[in-house]
C-alpha atoms as a PDB file:
ATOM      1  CA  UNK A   1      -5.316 -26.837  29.886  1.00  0.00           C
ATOM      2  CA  UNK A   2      -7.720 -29.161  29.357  1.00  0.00           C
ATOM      3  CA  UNK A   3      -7.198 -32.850  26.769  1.00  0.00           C
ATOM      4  CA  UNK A   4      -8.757 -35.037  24.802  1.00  0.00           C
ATOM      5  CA  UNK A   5      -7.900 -37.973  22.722  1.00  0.00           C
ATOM      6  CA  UNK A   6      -9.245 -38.808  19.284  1.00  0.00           C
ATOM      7  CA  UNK A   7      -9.832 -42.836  18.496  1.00  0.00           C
ATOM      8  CA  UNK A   8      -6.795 -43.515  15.899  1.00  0.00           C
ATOM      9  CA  UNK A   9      -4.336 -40.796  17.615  1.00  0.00           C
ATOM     10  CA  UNK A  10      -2.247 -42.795  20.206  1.00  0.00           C
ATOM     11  CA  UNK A  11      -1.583 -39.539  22.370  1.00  0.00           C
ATOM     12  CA  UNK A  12      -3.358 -36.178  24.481  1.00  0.00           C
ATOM     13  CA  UNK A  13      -4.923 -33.447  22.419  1.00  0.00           C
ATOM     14  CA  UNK A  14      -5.021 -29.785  23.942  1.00  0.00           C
ATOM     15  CA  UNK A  15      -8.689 -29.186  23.820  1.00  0.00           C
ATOM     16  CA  UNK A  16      -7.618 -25.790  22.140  1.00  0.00           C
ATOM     17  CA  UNK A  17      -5.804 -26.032  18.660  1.00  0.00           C
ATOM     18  CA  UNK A  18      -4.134 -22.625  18.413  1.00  0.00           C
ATOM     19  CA  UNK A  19      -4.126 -21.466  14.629  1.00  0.00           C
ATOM     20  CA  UNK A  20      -1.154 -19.872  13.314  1.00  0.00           C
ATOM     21  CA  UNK A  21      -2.530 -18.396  10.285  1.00  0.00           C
ATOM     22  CA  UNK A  22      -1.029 -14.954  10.574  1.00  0.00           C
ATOM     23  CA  UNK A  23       2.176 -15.799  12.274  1.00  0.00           C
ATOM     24  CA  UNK A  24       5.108 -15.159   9.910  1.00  0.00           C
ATOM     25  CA  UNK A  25       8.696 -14.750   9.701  1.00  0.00           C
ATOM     26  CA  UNK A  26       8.072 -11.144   9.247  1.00  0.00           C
ATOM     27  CA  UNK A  27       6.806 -10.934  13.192  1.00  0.00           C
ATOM     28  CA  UNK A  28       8.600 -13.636  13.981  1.00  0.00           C
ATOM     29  CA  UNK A  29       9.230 -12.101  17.854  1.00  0.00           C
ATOM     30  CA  UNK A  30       5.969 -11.826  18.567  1.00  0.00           C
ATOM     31  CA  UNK A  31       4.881 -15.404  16.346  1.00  0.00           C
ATOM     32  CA  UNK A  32       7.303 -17.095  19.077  1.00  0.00           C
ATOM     33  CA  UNK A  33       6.450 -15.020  22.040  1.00  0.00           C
ATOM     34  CA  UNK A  34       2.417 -16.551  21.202  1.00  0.00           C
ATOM     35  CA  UNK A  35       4.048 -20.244  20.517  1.00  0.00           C
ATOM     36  CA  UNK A  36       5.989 -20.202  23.569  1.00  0.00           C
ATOM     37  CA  UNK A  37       3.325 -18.765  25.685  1.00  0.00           C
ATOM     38  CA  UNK A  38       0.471 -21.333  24.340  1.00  0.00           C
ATOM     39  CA  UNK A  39       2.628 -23.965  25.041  1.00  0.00           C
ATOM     40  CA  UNK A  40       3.441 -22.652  28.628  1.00  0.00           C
ATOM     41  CA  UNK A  41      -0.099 -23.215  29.638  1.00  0.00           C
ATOM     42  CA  UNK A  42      -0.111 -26.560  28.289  1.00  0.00           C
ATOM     43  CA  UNK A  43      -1.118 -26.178  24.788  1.00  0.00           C
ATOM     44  CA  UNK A  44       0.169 -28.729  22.490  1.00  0.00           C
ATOM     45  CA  UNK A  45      -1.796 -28.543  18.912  1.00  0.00           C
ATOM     46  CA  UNK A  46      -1.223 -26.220  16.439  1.00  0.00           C
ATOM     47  CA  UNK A  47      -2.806 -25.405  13.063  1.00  0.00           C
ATOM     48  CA  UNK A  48      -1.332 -24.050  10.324  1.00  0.00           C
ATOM     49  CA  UNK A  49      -1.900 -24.702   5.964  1.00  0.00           C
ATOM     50  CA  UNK A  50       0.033 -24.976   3.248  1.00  0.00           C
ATOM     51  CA  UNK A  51      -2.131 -22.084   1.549  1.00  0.00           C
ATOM     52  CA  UNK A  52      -1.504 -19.792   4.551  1.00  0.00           C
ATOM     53  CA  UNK A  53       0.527 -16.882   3.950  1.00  0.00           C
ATOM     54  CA  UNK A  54       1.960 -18.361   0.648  1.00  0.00           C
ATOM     55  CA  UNK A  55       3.502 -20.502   3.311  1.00  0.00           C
ATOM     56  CA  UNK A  56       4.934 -18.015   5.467  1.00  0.00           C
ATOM     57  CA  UNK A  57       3.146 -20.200   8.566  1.00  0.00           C
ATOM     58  CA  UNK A  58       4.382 -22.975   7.923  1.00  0.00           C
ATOM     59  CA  UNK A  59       7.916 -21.807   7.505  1.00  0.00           C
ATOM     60  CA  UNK A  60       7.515 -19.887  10.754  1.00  0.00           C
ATOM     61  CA  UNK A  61       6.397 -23.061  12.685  1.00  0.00           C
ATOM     62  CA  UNK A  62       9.380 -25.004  11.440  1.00  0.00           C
ATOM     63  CA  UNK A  63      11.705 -22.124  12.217  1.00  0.00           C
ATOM     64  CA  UNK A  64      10.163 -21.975  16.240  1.00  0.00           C
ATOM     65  CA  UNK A  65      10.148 -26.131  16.500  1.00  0.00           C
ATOM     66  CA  UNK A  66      14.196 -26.346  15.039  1.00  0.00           C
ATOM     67  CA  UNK A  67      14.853 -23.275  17.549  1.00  0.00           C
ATOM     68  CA  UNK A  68      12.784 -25.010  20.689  1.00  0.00           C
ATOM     69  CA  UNK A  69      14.056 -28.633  19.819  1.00  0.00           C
ATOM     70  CA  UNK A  70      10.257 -29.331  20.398  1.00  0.00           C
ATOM     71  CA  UNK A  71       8.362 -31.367  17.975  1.00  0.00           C
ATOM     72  CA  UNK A  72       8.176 -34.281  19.681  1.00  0.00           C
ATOM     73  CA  UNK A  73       6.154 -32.450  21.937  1.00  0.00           C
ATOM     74  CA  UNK A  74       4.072 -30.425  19.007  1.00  0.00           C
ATOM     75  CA  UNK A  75       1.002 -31.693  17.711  1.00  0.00           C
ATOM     76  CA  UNK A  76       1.089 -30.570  13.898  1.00  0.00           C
ATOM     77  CA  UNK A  77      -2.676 -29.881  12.444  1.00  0.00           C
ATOM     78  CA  UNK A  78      -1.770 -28.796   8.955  1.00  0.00           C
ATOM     79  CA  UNK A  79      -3.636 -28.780   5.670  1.00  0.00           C
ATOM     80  CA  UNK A  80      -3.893 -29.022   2.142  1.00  0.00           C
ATOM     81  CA  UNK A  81      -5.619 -29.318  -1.190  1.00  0.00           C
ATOM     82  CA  UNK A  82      -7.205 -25.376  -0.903  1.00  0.00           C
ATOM     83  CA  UNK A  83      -7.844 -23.339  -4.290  1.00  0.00           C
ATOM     84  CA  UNK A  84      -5.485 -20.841  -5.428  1.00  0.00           C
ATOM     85  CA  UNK A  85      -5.233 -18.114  -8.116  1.00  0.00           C
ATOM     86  CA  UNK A  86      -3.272 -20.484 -10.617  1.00  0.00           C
ATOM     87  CA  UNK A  87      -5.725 -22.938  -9.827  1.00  0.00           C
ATOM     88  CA  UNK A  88      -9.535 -21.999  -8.733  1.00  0.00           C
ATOM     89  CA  UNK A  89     -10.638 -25.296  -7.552  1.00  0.00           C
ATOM     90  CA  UNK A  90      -9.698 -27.570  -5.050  1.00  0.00           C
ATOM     91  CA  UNK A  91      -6.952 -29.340  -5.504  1.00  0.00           C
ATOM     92  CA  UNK A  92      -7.376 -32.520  -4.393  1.00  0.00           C
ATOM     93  CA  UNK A  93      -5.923 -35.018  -7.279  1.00  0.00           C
ATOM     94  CA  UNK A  94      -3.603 -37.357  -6.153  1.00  0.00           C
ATOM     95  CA  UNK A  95      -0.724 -35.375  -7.749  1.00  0.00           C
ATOM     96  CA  UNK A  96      -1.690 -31.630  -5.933  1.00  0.00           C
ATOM     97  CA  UNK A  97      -2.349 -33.462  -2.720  1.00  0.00           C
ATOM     98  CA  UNK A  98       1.253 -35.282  -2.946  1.00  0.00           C
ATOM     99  CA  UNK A  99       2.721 -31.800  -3.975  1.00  0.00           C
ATOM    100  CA  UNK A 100       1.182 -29.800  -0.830  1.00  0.00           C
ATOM    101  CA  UNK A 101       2.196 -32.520   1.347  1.00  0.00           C
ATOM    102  CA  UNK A 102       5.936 -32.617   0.387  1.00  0.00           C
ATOM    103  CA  UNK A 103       6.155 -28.963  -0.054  1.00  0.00           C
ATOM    104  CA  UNK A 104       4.317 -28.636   3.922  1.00  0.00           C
ATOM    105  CA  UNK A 105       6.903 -31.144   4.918  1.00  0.00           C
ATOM    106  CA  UNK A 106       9.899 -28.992   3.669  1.00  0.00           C
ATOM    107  CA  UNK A 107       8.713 -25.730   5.150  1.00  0.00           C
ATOM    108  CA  UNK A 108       7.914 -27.169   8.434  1.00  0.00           C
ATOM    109  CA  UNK A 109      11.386 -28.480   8.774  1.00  0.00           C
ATOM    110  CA  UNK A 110       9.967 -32.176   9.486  1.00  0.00           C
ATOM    111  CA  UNK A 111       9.318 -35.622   8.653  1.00  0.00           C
ATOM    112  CA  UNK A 112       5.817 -36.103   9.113  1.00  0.00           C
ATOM    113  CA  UNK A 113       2.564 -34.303   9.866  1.00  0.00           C
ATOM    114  CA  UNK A 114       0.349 -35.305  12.826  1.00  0.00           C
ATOM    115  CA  UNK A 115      -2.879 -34.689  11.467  1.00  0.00           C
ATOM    116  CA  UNK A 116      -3.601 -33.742   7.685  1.00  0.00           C
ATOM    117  CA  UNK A 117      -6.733 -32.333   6.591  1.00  0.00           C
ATOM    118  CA  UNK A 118      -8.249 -31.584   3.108  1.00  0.00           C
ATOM    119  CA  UNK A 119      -8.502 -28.188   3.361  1.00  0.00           C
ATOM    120  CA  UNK A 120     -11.828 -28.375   0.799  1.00  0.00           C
ATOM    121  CA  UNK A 121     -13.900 -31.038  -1.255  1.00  0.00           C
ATOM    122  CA  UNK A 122     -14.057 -32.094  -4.512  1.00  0.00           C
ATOM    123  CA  UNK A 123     -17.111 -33.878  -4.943  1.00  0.00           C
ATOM    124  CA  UNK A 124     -16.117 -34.741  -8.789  1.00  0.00           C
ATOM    125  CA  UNK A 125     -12.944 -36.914  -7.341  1.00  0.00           C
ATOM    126  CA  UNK A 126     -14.317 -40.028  -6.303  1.00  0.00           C
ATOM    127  CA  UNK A 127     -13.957 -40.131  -1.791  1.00  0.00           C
ATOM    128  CA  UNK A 128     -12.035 -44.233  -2.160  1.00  0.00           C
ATOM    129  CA  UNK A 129      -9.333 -42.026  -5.060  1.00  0.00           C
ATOM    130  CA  UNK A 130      -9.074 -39.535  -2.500  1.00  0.00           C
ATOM    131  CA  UNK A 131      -8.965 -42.463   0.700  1.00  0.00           C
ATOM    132  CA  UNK A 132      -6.420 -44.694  -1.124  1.00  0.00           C
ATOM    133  CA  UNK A 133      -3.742 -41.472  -1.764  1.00  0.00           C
ATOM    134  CA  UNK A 134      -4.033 -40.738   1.810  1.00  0.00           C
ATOM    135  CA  UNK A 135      -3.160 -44.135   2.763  1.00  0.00           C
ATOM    136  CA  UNK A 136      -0.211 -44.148   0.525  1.00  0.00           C
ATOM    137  CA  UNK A 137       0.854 -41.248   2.189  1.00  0.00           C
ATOM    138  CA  UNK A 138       0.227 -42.646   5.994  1.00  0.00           C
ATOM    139  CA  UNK A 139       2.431 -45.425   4.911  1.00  0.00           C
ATOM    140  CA  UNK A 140       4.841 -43.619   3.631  1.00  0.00           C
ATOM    141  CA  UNK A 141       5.719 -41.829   6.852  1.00  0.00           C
ATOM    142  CA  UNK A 142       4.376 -38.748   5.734  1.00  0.00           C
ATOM    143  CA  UNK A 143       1.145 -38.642   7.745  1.00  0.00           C
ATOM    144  CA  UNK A 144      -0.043 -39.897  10.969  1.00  0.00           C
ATOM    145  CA  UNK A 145      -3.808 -39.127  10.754  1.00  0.00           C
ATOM    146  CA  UNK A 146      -6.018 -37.628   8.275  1.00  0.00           C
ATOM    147  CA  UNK A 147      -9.258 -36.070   8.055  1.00  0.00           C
ATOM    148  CA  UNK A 148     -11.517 -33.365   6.395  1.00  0.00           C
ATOM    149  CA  UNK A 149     -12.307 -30.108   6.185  1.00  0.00           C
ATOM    150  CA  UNK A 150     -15.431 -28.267   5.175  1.00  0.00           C
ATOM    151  CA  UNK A 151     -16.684 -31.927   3.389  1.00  0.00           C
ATOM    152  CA  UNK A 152     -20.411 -32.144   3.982  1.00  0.00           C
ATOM    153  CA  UNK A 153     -21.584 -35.461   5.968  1.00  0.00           C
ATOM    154  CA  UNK A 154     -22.064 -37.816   3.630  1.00  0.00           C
ATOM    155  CA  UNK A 155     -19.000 -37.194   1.485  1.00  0.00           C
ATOM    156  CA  UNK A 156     -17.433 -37.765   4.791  1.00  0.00           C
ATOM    157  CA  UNK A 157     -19.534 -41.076   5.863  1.00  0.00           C
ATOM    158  CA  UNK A 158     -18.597 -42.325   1.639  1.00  0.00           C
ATOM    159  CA  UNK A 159     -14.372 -41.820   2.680  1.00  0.00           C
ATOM    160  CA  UNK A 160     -15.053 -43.998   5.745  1.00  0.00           C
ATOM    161  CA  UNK A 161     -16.817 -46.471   4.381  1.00  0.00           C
ATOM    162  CA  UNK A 162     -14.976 -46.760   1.458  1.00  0.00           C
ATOM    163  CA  UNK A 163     -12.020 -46.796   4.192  1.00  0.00           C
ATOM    164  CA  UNK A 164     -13.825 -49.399   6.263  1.00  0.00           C
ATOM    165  CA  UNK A 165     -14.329 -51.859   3.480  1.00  0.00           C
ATOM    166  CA  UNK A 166     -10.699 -51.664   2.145  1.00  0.00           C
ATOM    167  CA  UNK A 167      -9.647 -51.737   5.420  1.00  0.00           C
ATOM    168  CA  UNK A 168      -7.803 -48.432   4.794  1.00  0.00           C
ATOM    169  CA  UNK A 169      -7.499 -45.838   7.311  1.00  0.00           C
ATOM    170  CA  UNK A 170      -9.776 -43.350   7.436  1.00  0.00           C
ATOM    171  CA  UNK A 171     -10.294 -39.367   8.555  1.00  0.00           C
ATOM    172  CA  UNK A 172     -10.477 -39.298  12.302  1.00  0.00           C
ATOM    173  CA  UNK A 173     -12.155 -35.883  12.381  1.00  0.00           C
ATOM    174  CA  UNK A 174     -14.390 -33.357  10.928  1.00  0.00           C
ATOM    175  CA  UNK A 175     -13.218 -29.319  10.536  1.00  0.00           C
ATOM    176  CA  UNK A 176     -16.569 -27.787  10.346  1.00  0.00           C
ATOM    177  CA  UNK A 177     -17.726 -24.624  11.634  1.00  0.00           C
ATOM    178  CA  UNK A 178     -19.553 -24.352  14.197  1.00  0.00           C
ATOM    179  CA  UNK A 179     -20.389 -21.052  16.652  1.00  0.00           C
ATOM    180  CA  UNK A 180     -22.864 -19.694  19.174  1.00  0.00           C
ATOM    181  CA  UNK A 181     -23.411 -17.928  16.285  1.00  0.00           C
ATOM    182  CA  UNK A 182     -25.072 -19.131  13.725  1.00  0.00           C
ATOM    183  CA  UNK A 183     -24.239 -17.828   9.862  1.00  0.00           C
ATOM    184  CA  UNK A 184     -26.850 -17.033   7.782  1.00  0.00           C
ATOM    185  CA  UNK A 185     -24.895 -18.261   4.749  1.00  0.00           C
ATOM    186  CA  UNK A 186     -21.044 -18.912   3.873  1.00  0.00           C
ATOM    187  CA  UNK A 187     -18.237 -16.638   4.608  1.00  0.00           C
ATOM    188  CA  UNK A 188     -16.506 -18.017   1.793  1.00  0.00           C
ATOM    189  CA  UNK A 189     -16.971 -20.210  -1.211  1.00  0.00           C
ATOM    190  CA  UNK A 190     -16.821 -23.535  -0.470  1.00  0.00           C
ATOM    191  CA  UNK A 191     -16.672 -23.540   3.157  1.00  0.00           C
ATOM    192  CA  UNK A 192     -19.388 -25.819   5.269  1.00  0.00           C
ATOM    193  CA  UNK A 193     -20.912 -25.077   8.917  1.00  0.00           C
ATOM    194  CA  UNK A 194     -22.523 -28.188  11.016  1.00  0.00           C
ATOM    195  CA  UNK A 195     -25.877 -28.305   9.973  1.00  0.00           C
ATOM    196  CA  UNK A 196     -28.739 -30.287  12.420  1.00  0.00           C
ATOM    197  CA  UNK A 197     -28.337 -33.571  10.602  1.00  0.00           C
ATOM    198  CA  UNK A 198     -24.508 -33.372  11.075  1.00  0.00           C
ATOM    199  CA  UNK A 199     -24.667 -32.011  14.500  1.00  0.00           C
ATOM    200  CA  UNK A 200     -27.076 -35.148  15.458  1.00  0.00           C
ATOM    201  CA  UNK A 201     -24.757 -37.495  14.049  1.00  0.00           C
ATOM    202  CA  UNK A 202     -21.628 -35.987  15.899  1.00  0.00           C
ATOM    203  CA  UNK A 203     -24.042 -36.065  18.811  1.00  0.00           C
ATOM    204  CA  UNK A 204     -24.763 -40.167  18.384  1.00  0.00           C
ATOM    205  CA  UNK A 205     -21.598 -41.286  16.974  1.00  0.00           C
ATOM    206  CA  UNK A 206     -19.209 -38.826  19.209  1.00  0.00           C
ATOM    207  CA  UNK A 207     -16.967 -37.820  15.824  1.00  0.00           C
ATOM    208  CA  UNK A 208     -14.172 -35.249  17.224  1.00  0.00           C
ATOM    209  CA  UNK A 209     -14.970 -32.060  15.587  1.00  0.00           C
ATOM    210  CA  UNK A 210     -12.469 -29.225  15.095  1.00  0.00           C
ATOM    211  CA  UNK A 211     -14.335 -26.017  14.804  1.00  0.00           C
ATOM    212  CA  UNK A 212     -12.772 -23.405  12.541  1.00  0.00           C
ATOM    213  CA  UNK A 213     -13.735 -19.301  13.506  1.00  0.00           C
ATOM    214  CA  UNK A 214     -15.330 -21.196  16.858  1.00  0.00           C
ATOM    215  CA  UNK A 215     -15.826 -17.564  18.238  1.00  0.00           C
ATOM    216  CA  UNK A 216     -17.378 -16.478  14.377  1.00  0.00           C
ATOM    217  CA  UNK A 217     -14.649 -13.680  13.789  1.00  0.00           C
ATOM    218  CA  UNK A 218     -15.277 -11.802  16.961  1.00  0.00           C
ATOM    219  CA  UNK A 219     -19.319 -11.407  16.947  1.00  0.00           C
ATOM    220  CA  UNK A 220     -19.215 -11.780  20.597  1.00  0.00           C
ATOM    221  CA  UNK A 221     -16.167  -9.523  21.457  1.00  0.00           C
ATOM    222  CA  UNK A 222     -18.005  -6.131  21.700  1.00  0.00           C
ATOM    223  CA  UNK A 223     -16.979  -4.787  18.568  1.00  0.00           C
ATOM    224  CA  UNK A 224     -20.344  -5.673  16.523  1.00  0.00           C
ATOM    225  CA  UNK A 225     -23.541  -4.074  16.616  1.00  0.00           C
ATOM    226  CA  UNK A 226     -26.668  -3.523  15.109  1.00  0.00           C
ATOM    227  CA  UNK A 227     -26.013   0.052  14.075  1.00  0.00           C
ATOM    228  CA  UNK A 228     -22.215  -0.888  13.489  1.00  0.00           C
ATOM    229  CA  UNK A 229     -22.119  -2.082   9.810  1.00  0.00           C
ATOM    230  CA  UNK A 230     -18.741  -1.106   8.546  1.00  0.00           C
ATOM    231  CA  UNK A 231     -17.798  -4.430   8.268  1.00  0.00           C
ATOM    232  CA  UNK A 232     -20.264  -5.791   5.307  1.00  0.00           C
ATOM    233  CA  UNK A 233     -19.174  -9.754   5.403  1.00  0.00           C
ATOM    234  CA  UNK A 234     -19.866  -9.722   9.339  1.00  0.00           C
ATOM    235  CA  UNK A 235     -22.833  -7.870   8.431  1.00  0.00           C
ATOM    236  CA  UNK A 236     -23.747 -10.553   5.781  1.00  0.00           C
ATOM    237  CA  UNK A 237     -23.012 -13.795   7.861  1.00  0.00           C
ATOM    238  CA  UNK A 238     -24.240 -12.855  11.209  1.00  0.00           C
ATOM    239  CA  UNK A 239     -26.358  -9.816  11.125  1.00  0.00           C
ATOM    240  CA  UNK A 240     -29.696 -11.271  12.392  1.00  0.00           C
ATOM    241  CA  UNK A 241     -31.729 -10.532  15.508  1.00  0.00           C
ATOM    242  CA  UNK A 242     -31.025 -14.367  16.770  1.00  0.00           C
ATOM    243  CA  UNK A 243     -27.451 -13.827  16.988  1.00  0.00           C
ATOM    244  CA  UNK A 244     -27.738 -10.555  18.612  1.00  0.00           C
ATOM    245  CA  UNK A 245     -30.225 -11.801  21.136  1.00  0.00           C
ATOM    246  CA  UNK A 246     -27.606 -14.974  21.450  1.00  0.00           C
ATOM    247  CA  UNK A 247     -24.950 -12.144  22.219  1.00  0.00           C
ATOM    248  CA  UNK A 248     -27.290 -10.045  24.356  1.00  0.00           C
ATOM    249  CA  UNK A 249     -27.429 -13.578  26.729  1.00  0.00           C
ATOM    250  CA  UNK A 250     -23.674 -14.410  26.066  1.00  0.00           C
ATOM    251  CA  UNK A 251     -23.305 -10.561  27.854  1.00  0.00           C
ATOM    252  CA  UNK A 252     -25.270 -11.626  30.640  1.00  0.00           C
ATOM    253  CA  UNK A 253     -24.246 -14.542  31.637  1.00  0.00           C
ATOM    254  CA  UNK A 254     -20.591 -13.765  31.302  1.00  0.00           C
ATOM    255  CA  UNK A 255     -21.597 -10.869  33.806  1.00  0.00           C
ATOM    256  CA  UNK A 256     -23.060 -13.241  36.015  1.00  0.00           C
ATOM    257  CA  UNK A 257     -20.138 -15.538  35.611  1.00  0.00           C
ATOM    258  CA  UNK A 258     -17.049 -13.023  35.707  1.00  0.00           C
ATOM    259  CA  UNK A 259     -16.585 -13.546  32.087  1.00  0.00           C
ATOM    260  CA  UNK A 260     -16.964 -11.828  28.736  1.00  0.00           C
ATOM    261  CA  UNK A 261     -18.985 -12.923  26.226  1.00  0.00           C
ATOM    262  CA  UNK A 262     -16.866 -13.826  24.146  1.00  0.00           C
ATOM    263  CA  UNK A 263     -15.800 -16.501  26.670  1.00  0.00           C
ATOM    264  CA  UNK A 264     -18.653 -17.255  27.249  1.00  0.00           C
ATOM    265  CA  UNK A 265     -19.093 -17.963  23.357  1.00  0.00           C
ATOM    266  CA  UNK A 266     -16.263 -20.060  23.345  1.00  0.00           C
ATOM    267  CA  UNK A 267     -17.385 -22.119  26.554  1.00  0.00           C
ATOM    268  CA  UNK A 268     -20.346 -22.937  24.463  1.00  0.00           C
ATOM    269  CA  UNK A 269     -18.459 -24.723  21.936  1.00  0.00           C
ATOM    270  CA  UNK A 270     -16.023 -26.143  24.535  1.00  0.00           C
ATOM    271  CA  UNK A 271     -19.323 -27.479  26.196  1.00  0.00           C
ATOM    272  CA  UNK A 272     -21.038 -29.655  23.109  1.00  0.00           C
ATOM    273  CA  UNK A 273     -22.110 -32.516  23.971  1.00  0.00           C
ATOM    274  CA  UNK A 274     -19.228 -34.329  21.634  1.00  0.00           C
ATOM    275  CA  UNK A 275     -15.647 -34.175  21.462  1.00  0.00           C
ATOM    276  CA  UNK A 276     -14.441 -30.672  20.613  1.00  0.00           C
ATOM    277  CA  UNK A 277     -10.891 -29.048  19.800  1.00  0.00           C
ATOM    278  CA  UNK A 278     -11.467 -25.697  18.644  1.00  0.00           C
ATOM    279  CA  UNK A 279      -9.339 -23.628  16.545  1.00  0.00           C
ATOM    280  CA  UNK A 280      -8.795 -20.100  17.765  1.00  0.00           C
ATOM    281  CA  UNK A 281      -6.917 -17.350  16.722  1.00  0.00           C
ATOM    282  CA  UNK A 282      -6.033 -14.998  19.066  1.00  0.00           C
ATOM    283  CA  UNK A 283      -3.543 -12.023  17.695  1.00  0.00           C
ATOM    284  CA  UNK A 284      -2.298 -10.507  20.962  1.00  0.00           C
ATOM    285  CA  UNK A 285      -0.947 -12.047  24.488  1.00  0.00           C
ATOM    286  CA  UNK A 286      -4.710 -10.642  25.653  1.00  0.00           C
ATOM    287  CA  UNK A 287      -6.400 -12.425  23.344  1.00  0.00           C
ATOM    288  CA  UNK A 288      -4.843 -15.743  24.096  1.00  0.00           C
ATOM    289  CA  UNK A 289      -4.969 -15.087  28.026  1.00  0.00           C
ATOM    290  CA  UNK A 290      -8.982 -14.408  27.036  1.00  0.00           C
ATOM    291  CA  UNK A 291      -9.520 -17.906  25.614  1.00  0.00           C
ATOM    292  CA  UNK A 292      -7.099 -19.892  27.507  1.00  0.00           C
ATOM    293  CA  UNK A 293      -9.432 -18.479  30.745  1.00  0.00           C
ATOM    294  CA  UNK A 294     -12.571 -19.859  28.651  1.00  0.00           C
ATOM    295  CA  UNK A 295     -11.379 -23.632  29.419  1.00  0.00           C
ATOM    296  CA  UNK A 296     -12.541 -22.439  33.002  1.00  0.00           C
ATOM    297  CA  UNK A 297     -16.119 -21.869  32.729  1.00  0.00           C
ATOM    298  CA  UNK A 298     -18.830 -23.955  33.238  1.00  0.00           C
ATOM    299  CA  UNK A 299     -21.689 -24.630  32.020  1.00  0.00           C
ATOM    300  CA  UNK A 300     -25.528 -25.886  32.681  1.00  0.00           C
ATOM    301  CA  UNK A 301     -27.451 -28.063  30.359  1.00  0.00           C
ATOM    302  CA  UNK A 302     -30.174 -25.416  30.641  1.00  0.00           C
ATOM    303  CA  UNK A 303     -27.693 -22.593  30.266  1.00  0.00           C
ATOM    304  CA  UNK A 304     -26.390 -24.012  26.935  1.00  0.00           C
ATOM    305  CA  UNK A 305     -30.339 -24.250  25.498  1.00  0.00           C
ATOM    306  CA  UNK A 306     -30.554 -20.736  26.698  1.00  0.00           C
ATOM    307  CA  UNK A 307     -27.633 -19.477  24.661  1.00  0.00           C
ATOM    308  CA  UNK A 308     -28.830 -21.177  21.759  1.00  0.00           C
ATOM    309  CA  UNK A 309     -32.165 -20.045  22.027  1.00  0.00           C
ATOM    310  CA  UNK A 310     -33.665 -23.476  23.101  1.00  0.00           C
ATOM    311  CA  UNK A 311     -35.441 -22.092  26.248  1.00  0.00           C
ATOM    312  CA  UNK A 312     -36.012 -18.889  28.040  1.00  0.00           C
ATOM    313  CA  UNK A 313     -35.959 -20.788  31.396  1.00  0.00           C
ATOM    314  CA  UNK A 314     -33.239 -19.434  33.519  1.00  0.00           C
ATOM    315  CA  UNK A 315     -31.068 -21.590  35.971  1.00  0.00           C
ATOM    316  CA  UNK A 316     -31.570 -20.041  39.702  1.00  0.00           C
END
């Protein structure tokens, strides 16, 4: 495994966040059977959301952490504020945010979250209402670090200012998409990819980013083709002739590397040229083995312009 650290985090990040979306008390053999084998290789973070499985992840985490006496050793990602059918907005009031954050507490069996982030944006609540909740929160005991989720750049650069000048704490990271492949438009409402401006500023400020669907929802695992259009939101985000030429090169250089392209895809974000900790979300013991062998690759300056498209030079 590899590790990072994030400035305002005082210890050692996995460099792979394993989400836990789908884990549930329902399979909860096989939810601690992944758990126990992530952490085995020296995985440490974990995501999970208090809008995931009406909170079935969250309840399943705090089951595994009271039956492993571990979470000391866990580093909680978890997350709040998302829409739901009650209420189709974000939910990111001081009131809703203080609700998900007690209720998160209670289902993960703990005291305090690692890292919180807003699971969407608001741009109607002011960033310094949102900032100064937060803070309330951190001092509580509730929180250790907080940061955002699917805000665009300069709703993010207003909380930290705002944060800065009140001498508040502010979010540590961004949770943005971002992919070899690149989407053509949202997978779903209200959810934001790193655009060029962001991607520069990441670039000259070295912001920790935490990609979310860092291998875009399987593109690059074999199952997605031109002619193969069952699947009409894959079809909708990704469908393009870039993407397929980026997964053409992904093929080949994963051949010429022992990999699969989908490793390959995942190297790519692994490899920016900031601090990543992507979130992946392998279902099966395969799947995890698959991305946990990703940390392994390496790659060129020149090969990461030719995935993207930057250069048909080829390394010798």
């Amino acid at each position: 495994m590899n590790y990072g650290t994030v400035q305002g985090i005082d210890r050692e990040i996995s460099q792979l966040v394993l989400g836990c979306m789908l884990f549930t008390p329902d399979t909860m053999e096989h939810s601690y059977s992944m758990l126990d084998e992530f952490f085995a290789a020296g995985g440490n973070a974990l995501d999970s959301a208090h809008s995931y499985g009406g909170g079935d992840s969250e309840r399943l985490l705090g089951m595994w952490m009271k039956n492993r006496k571990n979470r000391s050793e866990v580093f909680l990602v978890d997350k709040g504020g998302h829409p739901h059918s009650a209420v189709p907005r974000p939910r990111l009031s001081p009131e809703e945010l203080a609700h998900d954050i007690h209720e998160s507490l209670l289902r993960l069996q703990t005291d305090y979250i690692d890292l919180f982030l807003l699971h969407r944006d608001d741009p109607e609540i002011p960033a310094g209402t949102i900032i100064e909740h937060l803070n309330q929160e951190i001092r509580a005991g509730n929180l250790r670090a907080i940061g955002a989720s699917n805000w665009e750049l300069e709703r993010l650069q207003e909380a930290n200012n705002y944060a800065a000048e009140h001498g508040l704490h502010g979010f540590v990271v961004s949770s943005n998409n971002i992919s070899l492949a690149v989407p053509m438009e949202p997978m779903w409402k209200g959810v934001v990819s790193v655009s060029e401006t962001a991607w520069e500023w990441h670039n000259e400020t070295q912001f920790p980013l935490l990609p979310w669907s860092s291998q875009a929802r399987g593109f690059f695992s074999g199952r997605f083709a031109p002619e193969k259009r069952e699947n009409r939101d894959m079809v909708r985000v990704y469908y393009n002739d870039a993407n397929f030429e980026r997964l053409r090169r992904a093929q080949t250089l994963g051949e010429k590397k022992g990999y699969t392209a989908i490793q390959v895809s995942l190297a790519f974000v692994l490899h920016q040229p900031f601090p990543t900790f992507p979130l992946v979300g392998p279902l099966t013991h395969e799947e995890l083995a698959s991305c946990l062998a990703a940390l392994a690759i390496q790659l060129s300056p020149n090969e990461m312009r030719r995935l993207n498209l930057e250069t048909d030079d080829i390394d010798s």
